[in-house]
C-alpha atoms as a PDB file:
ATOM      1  CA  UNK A   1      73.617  47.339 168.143  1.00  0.00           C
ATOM      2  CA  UNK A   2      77.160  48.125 166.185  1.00  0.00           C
ATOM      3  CA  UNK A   3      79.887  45.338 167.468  1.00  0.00           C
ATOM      4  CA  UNK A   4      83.019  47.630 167.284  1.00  0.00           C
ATOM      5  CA  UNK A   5      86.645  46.697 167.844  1.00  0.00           C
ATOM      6  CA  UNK A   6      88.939  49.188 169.425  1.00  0.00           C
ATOM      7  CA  UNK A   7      92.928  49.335 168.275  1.00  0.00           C
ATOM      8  CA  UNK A   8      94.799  51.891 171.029  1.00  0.00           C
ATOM      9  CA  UNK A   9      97.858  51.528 172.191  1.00  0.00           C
ATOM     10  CA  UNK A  10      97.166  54.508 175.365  1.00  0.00           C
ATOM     11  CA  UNK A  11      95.120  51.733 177.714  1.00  0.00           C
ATOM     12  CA  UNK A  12      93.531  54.990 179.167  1.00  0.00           C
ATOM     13  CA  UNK A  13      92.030  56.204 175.781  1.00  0.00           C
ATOM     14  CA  UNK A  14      91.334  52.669 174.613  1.00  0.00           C
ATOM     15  CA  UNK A  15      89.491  52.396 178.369  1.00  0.00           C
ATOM     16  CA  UNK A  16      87.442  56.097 177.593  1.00  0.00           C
ATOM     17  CA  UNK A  17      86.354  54.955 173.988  1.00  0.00           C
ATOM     18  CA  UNK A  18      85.383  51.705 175.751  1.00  0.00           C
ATOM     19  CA  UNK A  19      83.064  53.623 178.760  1.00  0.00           C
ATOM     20  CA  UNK A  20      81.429  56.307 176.405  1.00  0.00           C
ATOM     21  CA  UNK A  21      80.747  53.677 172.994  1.00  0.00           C
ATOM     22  CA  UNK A  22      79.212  51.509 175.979  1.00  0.00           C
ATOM     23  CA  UNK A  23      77.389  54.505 177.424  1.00  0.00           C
ATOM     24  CA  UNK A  24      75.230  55.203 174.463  1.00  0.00           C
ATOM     25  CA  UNK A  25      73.569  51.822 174.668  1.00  0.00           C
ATOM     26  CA  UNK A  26      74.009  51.346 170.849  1.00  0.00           C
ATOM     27  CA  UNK A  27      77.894  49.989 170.425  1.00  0.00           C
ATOM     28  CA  UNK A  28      79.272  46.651 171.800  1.00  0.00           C
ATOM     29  CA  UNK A  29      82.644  46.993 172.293  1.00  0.00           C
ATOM     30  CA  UNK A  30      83.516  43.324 171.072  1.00  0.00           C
ATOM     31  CA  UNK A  31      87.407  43.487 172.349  1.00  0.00           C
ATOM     32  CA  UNK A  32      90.355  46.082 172.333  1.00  0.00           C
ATOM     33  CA  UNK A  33      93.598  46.095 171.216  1.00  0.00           C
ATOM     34  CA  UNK A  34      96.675  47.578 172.141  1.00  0.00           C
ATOM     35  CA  UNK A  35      98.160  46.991 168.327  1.00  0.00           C
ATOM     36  CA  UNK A  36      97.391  45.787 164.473  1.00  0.00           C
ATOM     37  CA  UNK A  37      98.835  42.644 165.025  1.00  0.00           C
ATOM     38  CA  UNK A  38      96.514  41.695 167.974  1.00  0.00           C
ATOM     39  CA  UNK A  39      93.755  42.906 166.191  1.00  0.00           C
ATOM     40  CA  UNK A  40      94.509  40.412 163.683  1.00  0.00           C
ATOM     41  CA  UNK A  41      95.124  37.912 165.558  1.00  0.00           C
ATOM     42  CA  UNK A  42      91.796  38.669 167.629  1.00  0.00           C
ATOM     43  CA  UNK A  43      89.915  38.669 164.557  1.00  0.00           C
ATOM     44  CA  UNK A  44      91.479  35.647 163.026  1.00  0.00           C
ATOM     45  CA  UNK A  45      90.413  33.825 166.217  1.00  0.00           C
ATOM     46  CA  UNK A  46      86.870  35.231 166.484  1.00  0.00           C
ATOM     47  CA  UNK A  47      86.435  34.336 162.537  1.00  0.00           C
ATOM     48  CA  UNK A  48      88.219  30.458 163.465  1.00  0.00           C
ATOM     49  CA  UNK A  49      85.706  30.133 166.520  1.00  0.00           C
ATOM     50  CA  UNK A  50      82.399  31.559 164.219  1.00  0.00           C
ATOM     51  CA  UNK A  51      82.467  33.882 167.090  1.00  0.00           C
ATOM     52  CA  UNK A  52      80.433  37.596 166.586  1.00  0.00           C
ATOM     53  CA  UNK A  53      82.637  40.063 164.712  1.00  0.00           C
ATOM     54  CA  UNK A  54      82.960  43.382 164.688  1.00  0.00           C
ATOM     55  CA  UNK A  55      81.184  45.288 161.987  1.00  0.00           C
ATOM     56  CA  UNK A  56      83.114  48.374 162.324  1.00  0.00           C
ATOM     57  CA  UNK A  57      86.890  48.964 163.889  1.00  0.00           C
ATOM     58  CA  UNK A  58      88.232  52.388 165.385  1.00  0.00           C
ATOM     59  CA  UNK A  59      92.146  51.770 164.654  1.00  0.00           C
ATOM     60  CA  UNK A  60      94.696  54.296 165.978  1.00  0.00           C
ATOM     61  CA  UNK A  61      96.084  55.449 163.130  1.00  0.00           C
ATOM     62  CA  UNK A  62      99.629  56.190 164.889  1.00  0.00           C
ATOM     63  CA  UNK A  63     100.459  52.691 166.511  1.00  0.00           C
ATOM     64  CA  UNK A  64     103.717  51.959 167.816  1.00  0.00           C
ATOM     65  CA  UNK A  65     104.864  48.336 166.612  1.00  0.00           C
ATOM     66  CA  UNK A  66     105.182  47.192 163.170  1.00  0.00           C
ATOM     67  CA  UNK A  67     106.236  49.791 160.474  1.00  0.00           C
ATOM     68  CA  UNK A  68     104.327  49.326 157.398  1.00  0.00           C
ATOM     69  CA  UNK A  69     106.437  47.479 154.266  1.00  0.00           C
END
């Protein structure tokens, strides 16, 4: 099984990436994220708690929110 974390700001897309990655009975979708920053903070938590982490992310790669520097 991959543990995945899904970054999408459209909650419909992020909810179809969810349902189909979950369909083919090989992905765990760990969490999703409607932005970078609460993917960080997500993952900062999961690390903090020795939680599972995800060992791949799908990231939106035109999220609305903080511009890069």
């Amino acid at each position: 099984m991959l543990n995945l974390l899904i970054v999408e700001d459209n909650p419909r897309l992020a909810a179809a990436l969810r349902s189909g990655f979950t369909a083919t009975g090989r992905v765990t979708v760990l969490h999703a994220c409607a932005s970078g920053e609460d993917a960080l903070a997500w993952s900062l938590a999961q690390s903090a708690a020795g939680a599972p982490r995800p060992a791949a992310v799908l990231m939106d790669v035109q999220l609305a929110g903080a511009a890069p520097p």
